[in-house]
Protein backbone atom coordinates (compact mmCIF):
# COMPACT_ATOMS: atom_id res chain seq x y z
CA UNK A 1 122.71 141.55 80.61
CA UNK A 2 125.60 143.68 82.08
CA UNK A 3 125.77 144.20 85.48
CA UNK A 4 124.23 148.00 85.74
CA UNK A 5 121.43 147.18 83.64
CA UNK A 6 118.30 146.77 85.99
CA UNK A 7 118.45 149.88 88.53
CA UNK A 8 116.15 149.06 92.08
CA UNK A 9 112.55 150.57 91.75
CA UNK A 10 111.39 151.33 95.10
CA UNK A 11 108.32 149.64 95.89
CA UNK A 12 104.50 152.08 96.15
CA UNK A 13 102.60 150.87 98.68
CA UNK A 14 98.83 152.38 98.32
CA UNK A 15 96.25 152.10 100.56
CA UNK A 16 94.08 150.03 98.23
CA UNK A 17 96.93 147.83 97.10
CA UNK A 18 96.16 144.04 95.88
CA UNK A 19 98.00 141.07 96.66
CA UNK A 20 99.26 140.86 93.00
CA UNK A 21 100.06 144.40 92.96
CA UNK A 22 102.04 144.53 95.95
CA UNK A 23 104.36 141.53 94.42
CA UNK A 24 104.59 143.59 90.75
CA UNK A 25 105.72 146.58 93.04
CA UNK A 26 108.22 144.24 94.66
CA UNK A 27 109.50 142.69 91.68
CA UNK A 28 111.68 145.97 91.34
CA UNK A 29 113.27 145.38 95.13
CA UNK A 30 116.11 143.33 95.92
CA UNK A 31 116.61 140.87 98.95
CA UNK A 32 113.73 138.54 99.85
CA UNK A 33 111.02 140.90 98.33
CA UNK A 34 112.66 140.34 94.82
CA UNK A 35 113.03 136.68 95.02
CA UNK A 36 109.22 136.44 96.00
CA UNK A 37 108.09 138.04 93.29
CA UNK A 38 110.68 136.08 90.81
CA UNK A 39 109.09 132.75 92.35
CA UNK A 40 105.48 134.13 91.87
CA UNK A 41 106.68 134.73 87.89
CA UNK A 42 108.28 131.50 87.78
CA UNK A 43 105.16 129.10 89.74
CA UNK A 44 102.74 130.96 87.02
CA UNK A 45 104.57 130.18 84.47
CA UNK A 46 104.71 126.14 85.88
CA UNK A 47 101.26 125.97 86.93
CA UNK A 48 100.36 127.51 83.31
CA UNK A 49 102.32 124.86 81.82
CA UNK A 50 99.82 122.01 80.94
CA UNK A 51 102.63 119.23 80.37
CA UNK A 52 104.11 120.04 83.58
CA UNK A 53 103.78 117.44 86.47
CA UNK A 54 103.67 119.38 89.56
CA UNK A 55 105.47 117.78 92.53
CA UNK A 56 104.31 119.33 96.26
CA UNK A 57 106.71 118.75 98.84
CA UNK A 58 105.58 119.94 102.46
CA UNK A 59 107.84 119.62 105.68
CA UNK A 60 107.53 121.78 109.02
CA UNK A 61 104.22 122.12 110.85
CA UNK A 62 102.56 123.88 108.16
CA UNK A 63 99.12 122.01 109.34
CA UNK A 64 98.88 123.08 112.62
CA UNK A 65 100.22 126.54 111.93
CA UNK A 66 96.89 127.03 110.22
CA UNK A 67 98.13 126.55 106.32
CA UNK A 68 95.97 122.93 105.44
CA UNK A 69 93.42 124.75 103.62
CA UNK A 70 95.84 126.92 101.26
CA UNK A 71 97.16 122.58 100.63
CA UNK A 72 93.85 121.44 100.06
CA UNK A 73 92.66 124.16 98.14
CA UNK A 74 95.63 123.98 95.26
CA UNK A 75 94.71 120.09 95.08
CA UNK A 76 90.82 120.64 94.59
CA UNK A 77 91.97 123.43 91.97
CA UNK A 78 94.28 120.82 89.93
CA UNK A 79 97.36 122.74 90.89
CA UNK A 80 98.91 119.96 92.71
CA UNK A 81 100.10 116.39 90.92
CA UNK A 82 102.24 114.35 93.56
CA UNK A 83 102.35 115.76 97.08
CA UNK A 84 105.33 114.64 99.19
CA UNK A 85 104.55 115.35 103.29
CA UNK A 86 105.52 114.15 106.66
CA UNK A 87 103.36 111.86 108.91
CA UNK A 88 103.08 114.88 111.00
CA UNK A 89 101.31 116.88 109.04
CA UNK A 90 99.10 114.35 107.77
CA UNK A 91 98.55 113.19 111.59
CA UNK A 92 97.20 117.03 112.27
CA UNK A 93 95.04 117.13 108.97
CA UNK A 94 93.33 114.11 110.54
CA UNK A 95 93.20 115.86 114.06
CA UNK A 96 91.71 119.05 111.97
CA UNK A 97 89.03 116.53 109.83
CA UNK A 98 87.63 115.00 112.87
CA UNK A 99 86.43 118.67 113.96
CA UNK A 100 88.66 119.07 116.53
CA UNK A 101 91.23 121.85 116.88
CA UNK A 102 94.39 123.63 117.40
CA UNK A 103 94.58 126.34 119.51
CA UNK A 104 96.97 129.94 119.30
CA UNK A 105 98.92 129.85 122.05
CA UNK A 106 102.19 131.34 123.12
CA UNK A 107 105.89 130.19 123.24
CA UNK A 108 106.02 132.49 126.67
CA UNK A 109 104.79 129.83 128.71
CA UNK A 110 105.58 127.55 131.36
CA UNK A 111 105.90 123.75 129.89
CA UNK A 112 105.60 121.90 132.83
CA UNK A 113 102.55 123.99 133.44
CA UNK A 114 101.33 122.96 130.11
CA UNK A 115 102.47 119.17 130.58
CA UNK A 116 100.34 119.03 134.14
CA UNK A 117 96.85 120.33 132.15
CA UNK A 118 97.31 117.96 129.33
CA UNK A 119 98.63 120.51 126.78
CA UNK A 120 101.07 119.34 124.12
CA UNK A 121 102.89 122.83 122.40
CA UNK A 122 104.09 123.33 118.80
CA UNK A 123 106.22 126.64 119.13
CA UNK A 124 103.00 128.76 119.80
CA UNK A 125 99.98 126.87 119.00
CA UNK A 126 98.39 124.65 121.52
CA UNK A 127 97.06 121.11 121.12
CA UNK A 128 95.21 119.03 123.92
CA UNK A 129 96.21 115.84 124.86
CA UNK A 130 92.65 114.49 124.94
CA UNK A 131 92.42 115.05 120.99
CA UNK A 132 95.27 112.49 120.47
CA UNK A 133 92.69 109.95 121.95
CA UNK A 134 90.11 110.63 119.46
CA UNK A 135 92.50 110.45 116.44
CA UNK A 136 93.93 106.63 118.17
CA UNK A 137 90.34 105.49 118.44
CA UNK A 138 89.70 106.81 114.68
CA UNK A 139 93.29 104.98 113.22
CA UNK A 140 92.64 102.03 114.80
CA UNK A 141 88.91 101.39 113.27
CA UNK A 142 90.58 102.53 110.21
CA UNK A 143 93.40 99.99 110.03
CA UNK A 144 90.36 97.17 111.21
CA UNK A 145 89.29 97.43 107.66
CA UNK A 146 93.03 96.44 106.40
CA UNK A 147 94.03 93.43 108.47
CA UNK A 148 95.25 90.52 106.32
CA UNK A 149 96.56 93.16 103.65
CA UNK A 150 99.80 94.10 102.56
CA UNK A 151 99.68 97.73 101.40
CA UNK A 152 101.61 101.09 100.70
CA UNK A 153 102.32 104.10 102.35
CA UNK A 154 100.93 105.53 99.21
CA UNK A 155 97.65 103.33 100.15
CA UNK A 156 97.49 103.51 103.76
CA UNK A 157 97.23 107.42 103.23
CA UNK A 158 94.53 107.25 100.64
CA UNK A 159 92.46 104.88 102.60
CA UNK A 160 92.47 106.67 106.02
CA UNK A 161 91.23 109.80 103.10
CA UNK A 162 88.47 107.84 102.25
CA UNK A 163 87.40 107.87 105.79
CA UNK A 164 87.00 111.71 106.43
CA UNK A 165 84.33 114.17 105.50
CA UNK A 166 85.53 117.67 105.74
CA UNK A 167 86.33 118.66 102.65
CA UNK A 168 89.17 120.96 103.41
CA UNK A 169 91.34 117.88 104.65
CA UNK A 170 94.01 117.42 102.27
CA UNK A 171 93.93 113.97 102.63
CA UNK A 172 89.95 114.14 101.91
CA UNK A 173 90.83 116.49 99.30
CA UNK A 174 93.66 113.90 97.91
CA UNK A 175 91.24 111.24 97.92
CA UNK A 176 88.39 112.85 95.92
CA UNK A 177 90.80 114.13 93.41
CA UNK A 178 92.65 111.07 93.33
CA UNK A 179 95.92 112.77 93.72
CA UNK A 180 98.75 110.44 95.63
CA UNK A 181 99.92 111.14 98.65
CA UNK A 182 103.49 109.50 99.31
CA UNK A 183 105.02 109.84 102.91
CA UNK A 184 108.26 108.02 103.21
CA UNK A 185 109.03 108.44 106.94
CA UNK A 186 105.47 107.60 107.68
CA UNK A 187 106.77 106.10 110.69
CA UNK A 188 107.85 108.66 112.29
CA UNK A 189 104.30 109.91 113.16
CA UNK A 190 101.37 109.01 115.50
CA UNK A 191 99.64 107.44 112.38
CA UNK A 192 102.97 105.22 112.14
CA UNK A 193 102.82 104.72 116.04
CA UNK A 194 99.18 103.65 115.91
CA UNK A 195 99.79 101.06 113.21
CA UNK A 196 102.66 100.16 114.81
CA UNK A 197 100.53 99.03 117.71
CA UNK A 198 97.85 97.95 116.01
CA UNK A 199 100.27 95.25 114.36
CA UNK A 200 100.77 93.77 118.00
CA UNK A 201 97.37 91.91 117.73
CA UNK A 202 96.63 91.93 114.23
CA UNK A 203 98.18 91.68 110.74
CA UNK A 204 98.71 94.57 108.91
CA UNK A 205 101.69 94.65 106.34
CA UNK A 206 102.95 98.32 105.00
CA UNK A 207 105.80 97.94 102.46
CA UNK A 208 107.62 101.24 102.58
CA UNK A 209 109.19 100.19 99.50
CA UNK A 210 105.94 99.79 96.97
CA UNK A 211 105.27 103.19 96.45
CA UNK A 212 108.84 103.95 94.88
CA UNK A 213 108.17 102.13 91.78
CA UNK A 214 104.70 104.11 91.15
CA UNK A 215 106.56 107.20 92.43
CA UNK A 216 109.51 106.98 89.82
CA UNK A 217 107.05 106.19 86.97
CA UNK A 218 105.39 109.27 87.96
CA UNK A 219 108.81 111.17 87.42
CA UNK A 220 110.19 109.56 84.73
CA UNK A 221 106.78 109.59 82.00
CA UNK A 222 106.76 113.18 82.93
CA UNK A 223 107.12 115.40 79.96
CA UNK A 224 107.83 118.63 81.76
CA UNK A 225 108.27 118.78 85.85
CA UNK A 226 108.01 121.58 88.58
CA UNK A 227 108.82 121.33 92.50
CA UNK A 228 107.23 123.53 95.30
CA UNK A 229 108.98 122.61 98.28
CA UNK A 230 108.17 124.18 101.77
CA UNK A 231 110.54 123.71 103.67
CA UNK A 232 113.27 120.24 103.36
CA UNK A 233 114.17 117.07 104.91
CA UNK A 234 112.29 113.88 103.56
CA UNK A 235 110.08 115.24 101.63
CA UNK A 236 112.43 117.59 99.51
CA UNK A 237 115.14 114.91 98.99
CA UNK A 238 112.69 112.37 97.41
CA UNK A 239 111.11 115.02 95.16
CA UNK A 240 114.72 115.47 93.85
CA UNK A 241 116.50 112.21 94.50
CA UNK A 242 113.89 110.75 91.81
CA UNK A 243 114.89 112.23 89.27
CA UNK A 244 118.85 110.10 89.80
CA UNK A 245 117.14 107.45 88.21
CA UNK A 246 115.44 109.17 85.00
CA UNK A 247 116.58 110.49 82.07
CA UNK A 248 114.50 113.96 83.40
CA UNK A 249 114.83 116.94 85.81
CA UNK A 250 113.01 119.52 87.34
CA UNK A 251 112.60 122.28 84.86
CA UNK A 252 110.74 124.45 87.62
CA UNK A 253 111.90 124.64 91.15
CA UNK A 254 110.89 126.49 94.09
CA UNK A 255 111.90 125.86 98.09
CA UNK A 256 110.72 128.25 100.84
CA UNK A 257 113.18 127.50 103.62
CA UNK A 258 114.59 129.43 106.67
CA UNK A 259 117.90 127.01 106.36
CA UNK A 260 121.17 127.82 105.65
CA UNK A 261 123.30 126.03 103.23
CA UNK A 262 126.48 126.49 104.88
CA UNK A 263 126.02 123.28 107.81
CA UNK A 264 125.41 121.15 104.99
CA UNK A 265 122.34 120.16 105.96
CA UNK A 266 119.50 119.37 102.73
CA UNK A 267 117.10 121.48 104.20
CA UNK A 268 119.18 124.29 103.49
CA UNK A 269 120.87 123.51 100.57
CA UNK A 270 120.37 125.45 97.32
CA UNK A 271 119.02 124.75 94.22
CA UNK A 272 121.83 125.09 92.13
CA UNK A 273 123.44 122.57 94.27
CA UNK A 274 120.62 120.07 93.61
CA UNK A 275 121.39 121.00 89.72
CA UNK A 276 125.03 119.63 90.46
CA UNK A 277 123.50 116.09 90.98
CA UNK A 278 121.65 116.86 87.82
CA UNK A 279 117.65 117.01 89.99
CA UNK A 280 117.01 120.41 88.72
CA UNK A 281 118.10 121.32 85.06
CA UNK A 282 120.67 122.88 83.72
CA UNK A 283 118.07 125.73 82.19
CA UNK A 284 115.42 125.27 84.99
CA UNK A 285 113.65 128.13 86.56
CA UNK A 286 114.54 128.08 90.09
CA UNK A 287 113.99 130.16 93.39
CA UNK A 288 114.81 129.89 97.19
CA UNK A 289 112.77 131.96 99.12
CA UNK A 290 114.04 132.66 102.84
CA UNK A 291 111.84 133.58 105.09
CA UNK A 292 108.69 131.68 107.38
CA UNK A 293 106.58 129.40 104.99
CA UNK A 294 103.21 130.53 106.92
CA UNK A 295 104.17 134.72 105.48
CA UNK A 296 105.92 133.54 101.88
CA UNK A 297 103.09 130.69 100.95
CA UNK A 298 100.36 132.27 101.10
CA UNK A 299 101.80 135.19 99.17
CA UNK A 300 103.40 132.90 97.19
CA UNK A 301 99.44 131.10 96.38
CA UNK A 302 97.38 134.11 96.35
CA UNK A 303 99.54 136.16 93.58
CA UNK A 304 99.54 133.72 91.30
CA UNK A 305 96.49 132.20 92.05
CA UNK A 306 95.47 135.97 91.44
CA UNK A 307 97.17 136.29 88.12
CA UNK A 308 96.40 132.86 86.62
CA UNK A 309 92.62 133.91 87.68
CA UNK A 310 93.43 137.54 85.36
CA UNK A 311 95.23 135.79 82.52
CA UNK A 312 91.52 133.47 82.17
């Protein structure tokens, strides 16, 4: 294609506009509006794709900003293989499951204030204190039923699904489905805390190692393989890093990230990096959206939810 092939068509905005309309109208835009609508084209295409194994990585407090369901909902629907997350998130899906709640808030706020009425803040949503007390009291009958076991992350996660009832939970939703759940800095959460402590008068045995071999098999008997990533850290690098140790990349790859690559950092660095260390293929279909995951995912979900719905 030479390089004045593809002049800008300004996006029309009417006032009865869909959700996949609006991205076809800015598929002819440039800057973030045209890479959303390139990774719409390009997670259709992968979720199409019936020989594709579709990796979900998801970093950042996409739970408590209110985006669990949109998880839970592409799991029920098939859309999701292998989901990658933090203990975080998986600790508020829990909070969420149990019926309590998280609250909108505001980052212009006084934090000691907050600190003094039992309010624990996540940028602008609000989260009691006295809800971390029902979640400890629900871990620790859940680990009761493990004692004398030595288990997985992998596991751990599916077990504690087992548990819950509200079907929007991804890890309820993971469970029925029986879609894995891996976690690799599980520690670094409450539900890592509480088992943790629970270890003090019990035995409980988690081998953070046990899920890698399951994980890799995963990766490397995959015929075809996409990535949705929102946002990086731990869950991004062991979507890609499995692929070091298999004859395979990622043929589809998305990230939603408001990193830069410049620091260095692997939360911001691009795909075509990644393809450098052979993760993502040479001829892969790949996309970084930058922008806030809770605006670009759900865009991102309904279009092509939207158009997969058309093309059936």
């Amino acid at each position: 294609m030479t390089q004045l092939e593809s002049p800008i068509r300004h996006a029309v905005i009417t006032p009865d506009i869909s959700v996949t309309e609006l991205i076809d109208q800015m598929s002819g835009c440039a800057f973030g509006a045209g890479r959303l609508a390139e990774a719409v084209d390009i997670y259709t295409a992968m979720l199409n794709e019936r020989e594709c194994t579709r990796f979900f990585g998801l970093a950042g407090a996409m739970v408590p900003a209110g985006m669990r369901n949109i998880i839970s909902h592409l799991i029920r629907e098939g859309h999701i293989d292998v989901l990658v997350t933090t203990g975080a998130n998986m600790v508020h899906d829990v909070i969420e499951a149990l019926g309590l709640h998280h609250y909108k808030g505001s980052d212009l706020v006084d934090d000691i204030e907050l600190k003094h009425n039992q309010v624990n803040r996540i940028y602008d949503v609000f989260l009691p204190e006295e809800h971390f007390t029902d979640l400890e009291d629900f871990l620790q009958s859940t680990y009761s039923q493990l004692s004398d076991q030595t288990i997985s992350i992998r596991e751990l996660l599916t077990h504690i699904g087992s548990h819950l009832e509200d079907k929007d939970s991804i890890l309820k939703s993971a469970y029925d489905a029986n879609i894995p759940i891996y976690c690799p800095a599980l520690q670094d959460s409450i539900i890592g805390l509480q088992a943790f402590l629970f270890k003090q008068n019990a035995k409980l045995v988690v081998d953070a190692f046990a899920d890698m071999k399951e994980f890799m098999d995963i990766c490397y008997n995959a015929t075809r393989t996409g990535a949705l990533m929102v946002g990086g850290g731990v869950p991004k690098n062991y979507i890609l890093q499995s692929m070091l140790i298999t004859p395979n990349d990622f043929d589809y790859a998305i990230q939603l990230t408001t990193d830069r690559p410049d620091p260095g950092g692997l939360s911001g660095a691009t795909l075509e990096e990644a393809q450098s260390w052979g993760k993502v293929g040479e001829r892969a279909r790949s996309m970084t959206i930058y922008g806030d995951a809770t605006i670009t995912l759900p865009l991102l979900v309904a279009a092509t939810i939207s158009r997969i719905g058309e093309m059936r």
